[in-house]
C-alpha atoms as a PDB file:
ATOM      1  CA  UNK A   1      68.770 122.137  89.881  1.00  0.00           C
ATOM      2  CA  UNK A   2      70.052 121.565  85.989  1.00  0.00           C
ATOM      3  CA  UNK A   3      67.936 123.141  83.604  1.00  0.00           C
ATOM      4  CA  UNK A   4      67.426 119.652  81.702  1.00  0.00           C
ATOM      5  CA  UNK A   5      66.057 118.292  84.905  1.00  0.00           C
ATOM      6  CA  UNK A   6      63.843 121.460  85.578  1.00  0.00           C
ATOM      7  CA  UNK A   7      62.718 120.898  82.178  1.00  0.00           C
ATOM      8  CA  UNK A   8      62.001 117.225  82.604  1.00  0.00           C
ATOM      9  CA  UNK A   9      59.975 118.375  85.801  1.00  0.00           C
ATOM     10  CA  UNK A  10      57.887 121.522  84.378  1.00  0.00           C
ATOM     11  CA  UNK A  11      56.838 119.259  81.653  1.00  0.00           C
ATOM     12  CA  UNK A  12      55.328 116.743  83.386  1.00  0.00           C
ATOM     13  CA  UNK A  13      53.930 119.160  85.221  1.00  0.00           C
ATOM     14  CA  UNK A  14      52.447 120.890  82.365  1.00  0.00           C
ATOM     15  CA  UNK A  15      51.499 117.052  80.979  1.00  0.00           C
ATOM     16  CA  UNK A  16      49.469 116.905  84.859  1.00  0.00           C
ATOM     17  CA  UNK A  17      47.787 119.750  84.905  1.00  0.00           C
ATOM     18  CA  UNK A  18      46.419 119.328  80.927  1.00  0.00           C
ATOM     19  CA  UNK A  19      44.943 116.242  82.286  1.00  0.00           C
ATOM     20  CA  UNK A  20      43.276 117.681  84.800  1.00  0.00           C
ATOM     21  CA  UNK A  21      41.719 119.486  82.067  1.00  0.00           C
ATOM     22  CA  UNK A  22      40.284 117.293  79.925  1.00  0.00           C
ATOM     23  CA  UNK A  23      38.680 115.975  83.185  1.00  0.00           C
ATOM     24  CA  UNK A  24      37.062 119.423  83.554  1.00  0.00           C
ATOM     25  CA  UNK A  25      33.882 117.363  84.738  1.00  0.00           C
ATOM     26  CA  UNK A  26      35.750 116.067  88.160  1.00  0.00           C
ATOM     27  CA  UNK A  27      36.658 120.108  88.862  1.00  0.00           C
ATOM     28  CA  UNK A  28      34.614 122.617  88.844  1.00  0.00           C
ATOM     29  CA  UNK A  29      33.992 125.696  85.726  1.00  0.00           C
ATOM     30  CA  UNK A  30      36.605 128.576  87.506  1.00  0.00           C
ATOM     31  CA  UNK A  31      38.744 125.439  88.079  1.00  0.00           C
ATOM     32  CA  UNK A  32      38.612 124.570  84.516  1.00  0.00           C
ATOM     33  CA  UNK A  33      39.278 128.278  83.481  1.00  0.00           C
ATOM     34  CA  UNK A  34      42.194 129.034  85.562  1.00  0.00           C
ATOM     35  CA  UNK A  35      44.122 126.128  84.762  1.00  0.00           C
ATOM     36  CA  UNK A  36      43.485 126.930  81.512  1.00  0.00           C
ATOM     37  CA  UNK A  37      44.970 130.701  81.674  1.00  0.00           C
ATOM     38  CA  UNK A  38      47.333 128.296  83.708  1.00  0.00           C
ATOM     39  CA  UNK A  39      48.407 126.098  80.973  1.00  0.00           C
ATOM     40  CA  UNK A  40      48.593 129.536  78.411  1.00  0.00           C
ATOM     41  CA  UNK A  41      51.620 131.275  80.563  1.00  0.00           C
ATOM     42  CA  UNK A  42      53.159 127.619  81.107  1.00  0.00           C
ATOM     43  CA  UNK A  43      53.135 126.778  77.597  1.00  0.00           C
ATOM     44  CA  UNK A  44      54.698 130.324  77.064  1.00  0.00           C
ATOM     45  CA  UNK A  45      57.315 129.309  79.436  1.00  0.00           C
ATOM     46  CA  UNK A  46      58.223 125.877  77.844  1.00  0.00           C
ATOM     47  CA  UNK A  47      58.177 127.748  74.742  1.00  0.00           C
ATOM     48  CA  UNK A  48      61.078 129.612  76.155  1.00  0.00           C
ATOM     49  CA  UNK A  49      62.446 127.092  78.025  1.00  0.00           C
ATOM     50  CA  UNK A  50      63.311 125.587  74.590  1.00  0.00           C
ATOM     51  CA  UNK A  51      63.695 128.620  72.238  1.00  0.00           C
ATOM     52  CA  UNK A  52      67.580 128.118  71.053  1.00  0.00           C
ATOM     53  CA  UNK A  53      65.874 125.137  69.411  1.00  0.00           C
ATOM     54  CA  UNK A  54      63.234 126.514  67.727  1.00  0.00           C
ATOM     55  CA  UNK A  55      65.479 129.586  66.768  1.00  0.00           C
ATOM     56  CA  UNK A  56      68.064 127.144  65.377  1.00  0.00           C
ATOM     57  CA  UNK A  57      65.554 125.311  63.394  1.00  0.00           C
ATOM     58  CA  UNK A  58      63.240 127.475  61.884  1.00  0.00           C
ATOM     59  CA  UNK A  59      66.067 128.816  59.230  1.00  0.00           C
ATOM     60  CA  UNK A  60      66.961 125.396  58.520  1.00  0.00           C
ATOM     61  CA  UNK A  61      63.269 124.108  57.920  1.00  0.00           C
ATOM     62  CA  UNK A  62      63.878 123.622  54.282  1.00  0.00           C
ATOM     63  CA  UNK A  63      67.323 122.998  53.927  1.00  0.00           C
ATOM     64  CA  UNK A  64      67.515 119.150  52.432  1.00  0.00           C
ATOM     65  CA  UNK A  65      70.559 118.783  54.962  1.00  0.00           C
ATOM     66  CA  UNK A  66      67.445 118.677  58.277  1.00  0.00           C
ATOM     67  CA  UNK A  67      66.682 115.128  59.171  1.00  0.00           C
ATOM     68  CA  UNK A  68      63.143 114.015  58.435  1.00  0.00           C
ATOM     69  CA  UNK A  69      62.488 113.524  62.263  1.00  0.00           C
ATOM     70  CA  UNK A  70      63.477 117.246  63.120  1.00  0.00           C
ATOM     71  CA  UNK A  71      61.330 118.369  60.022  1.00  0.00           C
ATOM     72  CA  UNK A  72      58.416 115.976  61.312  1.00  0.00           C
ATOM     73  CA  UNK A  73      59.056 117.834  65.198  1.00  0.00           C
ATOM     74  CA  UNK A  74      59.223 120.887  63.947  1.00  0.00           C
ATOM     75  CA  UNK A  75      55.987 120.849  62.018  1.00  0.00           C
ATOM     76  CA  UNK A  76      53.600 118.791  65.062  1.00  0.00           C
ATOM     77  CA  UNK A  77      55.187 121.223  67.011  1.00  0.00           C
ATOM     78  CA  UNK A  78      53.855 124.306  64.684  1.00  0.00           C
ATOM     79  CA  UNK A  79      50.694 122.535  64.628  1.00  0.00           C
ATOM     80  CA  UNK A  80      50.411 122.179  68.563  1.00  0.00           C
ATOM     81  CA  UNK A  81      51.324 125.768  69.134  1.00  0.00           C
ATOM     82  CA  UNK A  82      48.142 126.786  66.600  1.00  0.00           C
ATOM     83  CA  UNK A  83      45.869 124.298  68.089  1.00  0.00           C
ATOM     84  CA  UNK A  84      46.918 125.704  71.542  1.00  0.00           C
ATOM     85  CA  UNK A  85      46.700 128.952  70.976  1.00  0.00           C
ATOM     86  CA  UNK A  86      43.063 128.311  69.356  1.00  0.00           C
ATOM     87  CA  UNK A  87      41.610 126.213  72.482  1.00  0.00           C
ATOM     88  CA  UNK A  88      42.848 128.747  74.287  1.00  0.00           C
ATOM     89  CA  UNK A  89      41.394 132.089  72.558  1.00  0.00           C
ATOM     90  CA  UNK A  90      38.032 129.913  72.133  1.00  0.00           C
ATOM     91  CA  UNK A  91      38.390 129.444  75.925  1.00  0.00           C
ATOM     92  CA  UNK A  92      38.659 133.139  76.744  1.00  0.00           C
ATOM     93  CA  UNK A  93      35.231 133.842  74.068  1.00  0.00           C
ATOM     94  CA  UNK A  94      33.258 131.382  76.083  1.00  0.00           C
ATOM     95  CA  UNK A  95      34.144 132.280  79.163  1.00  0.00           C
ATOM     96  CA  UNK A  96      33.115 136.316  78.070  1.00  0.00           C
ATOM     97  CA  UNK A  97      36.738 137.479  78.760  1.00  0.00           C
ATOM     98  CA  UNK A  98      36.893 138.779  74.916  1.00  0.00           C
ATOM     99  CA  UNK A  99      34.558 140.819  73.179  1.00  0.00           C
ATOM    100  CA  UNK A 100      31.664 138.585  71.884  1.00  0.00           C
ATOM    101  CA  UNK A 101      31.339 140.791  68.499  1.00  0.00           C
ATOM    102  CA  UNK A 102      33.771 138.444  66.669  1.00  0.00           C
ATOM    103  CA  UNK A 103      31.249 136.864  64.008  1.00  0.00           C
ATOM    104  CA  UNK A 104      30.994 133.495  65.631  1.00  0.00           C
ATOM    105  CA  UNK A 105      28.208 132.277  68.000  1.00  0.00           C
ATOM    106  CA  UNK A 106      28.553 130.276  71.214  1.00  0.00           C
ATOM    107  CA  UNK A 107      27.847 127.361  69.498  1.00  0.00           C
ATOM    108  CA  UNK A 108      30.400 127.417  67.191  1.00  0.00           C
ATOM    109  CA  UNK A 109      33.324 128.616  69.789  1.00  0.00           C
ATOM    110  CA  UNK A 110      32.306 125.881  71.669  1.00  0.00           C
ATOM    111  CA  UNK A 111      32.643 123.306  69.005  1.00  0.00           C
ATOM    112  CA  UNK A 112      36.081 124.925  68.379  1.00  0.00           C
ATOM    113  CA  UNK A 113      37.550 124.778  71.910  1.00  0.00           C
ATOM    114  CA  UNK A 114      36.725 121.361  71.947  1.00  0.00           C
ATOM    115  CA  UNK A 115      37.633 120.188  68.667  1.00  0.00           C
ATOM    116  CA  UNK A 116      41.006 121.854  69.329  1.00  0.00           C
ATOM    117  CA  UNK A 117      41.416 120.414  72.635  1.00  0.00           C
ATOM    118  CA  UNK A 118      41.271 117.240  71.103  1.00  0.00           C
ATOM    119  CA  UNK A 119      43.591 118.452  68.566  1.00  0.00           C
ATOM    120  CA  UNK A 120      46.188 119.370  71.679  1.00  0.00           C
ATOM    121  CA  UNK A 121      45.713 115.762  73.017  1.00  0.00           C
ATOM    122  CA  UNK A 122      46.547 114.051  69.748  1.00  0.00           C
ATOM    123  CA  UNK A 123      49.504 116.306  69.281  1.00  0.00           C
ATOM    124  CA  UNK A 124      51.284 115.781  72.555  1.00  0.00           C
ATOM    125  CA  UNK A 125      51.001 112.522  72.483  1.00  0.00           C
ATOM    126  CA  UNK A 126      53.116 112.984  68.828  1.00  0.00           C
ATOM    127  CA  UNK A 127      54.811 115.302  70.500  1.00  0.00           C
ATOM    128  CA  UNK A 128      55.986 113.314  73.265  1.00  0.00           C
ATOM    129  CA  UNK A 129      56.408 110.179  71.541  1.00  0.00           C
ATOM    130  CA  UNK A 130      58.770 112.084  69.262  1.00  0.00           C
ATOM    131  CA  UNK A 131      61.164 112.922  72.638  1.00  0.00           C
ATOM    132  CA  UNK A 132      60.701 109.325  73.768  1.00  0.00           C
ATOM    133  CA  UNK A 133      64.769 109.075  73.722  1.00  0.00           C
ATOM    134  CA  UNK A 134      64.812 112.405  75.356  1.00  0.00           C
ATOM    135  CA  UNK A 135      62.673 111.483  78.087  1.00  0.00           C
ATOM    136  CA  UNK A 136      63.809 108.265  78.688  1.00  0.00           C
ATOM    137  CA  UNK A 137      66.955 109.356  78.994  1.00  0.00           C
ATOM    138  CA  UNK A 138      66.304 112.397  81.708  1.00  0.00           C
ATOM    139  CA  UNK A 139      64.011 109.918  83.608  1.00  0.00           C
ATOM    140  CA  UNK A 140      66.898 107.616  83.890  1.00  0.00           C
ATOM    141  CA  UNK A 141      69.336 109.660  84.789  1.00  0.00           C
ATOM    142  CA  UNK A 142      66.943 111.009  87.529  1.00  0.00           C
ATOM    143  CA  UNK A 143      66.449 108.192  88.816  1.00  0.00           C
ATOM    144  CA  UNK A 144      69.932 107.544  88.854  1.00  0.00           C
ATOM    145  CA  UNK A 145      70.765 110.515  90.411  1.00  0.00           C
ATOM    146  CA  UNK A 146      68.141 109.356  93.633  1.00  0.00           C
ATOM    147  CA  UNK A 147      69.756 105.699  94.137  1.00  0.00           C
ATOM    148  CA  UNK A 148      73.413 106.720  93.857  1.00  0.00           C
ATOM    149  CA  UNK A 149      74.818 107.450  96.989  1.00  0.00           C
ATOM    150  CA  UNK A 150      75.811 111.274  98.119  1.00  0.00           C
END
């Protein structure tokens, strides 16, 4: 399988399974926490999956010659990685797998986890919408790829 298309495919399934998520009502609580833990090591993996990127762009962040949409990607993709990395950390408090002795109460982790869940939501949707082209044009091609004959 070509990596874009293995991509194109871990994503959505990534996209599926932070769904299933925010419906954390339909599932049950140890549902709800393993696909969260889930979603951590997946977003680690997409993360790598697209690292020469972020590696090639992070010098060039403030260069004038970087396009305003790869500046604009760059930085809702900085943002989702923090808000992320927060629902997920607030996650882990309230579900007692880190120490409780961190100066916040319950209450206040669980307004965090989710206010930052939220967050995520909004952000992908930026995020996505930003690799509209992208998508559209792996989609395409996939489907393509399924009608042409072998």
């Amino acid at each position: 399988m070509k990596k874009s298309r293995f991509k194109w495919l871990f994503d959505l399934l990534l996209a599926v399974l932070f769904l299933t998520l925010l419906m954390s009502r339909m599932f049950s609580l140890s549902y709800h926490e393993s696909a969260g833990i889930m979603i951590g090591f997946l977003f680690v993996i997409h993360l790598s999956l697209n690292w020469r990127w972020i590696r090639a762009v992070t010098p060039l962040i403030f260069s004038p010659k970087t396009g305003l949409k790869t500046k604009a990607t760059y930085i809702i993709d900085l943002l989702l990685f923090c808000s992320v990395y927060l629902t997920i950390i607030s996650g882990m408090y309230i579900a007692g797998m880190l120490t409780p002795n961190v100066g916040m109460n319950f209450r206040h982790m669980r307004l965090m986890h989710s206010e930052c869940a939220y967050l995520t939501m909004f952000l992908i949707l930026i995020h996505v919408g930003l690799h509209r082209g992208l998508i559209k044009n792996m989609f395409e091609k996939m489907v393509a790829g399924l009608l042409s004959p072998p």
